[in-house]
Protein backbone atom coordinates (compact mmCIF):
# COMPACT_ATOMS: atom_id res chain seq x y z
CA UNK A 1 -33.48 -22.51 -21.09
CA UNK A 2 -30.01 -23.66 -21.13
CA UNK A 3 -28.19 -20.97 -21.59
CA UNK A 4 -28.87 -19.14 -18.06
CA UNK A 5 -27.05 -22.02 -16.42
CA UNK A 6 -23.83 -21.77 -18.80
CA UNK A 7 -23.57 -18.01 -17.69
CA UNK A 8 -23.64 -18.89 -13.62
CA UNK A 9 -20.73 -20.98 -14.69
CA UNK A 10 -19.20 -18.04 -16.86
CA UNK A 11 -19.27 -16.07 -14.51
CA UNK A 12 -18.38 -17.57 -11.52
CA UNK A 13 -14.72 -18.07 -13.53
CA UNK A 14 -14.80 -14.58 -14.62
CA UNK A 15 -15.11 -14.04 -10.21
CA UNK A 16 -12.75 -16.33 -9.35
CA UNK A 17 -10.19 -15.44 -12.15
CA UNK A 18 -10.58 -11.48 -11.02
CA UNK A 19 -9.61 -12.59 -7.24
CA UNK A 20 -6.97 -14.46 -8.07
CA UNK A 21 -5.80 -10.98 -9.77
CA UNK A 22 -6.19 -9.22 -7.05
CA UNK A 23 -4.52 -11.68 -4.41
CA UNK A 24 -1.49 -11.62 -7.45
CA UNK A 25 -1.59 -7.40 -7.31
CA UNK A 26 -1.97 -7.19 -3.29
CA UNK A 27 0.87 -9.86 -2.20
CA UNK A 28 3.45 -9.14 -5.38
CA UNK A 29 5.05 -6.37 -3.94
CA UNK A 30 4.97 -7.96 -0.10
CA UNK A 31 6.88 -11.22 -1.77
CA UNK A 32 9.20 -9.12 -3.53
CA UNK A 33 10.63 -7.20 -0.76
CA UNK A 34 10.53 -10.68 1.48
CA UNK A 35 13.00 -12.32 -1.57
CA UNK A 36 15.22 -9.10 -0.97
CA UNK A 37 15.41 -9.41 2.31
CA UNK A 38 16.28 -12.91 2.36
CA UNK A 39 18.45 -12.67 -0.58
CA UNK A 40 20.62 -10.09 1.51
CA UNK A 41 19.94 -12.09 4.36
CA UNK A 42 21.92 -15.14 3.11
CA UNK A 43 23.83 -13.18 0.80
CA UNK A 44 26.06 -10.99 3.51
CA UNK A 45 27.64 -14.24 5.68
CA UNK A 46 28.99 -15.66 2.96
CA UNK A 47 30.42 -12.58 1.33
CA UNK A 48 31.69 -11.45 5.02
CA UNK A 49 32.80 -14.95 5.82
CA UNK A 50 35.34 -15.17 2.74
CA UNK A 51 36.43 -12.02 3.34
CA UNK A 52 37.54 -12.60 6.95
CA UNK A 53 39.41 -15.70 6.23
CA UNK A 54 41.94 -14.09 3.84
């Protein structure tokens, strides 16, 4: 009679793990192209900045 309890619980993880991959799948390519963006985004004053001051 134990048992039945244990697998709620085993299960339950095996639900919460299999979200957490999906959240991970849906917002990896979303963050990726956000870190571009901002990477370009601080990345092109300081390039153009230097290269007006010469």
């Amino acid at each position: 009679m134990t048992p039945p309890p244990l697998r709620v619980l085993y299960d339950a993880g095996m639900d919460q793990q299999s979200a957490q991959d999906r959240w991970e799948r849906r917002t990896q390519r979303p963050l990726l192209a956000l870190a571009v963006v901002f990477a370009a985004a601080y990345a092109v004053p300081i390039v153009y900045g230097s290269a007006g001051r010469r």
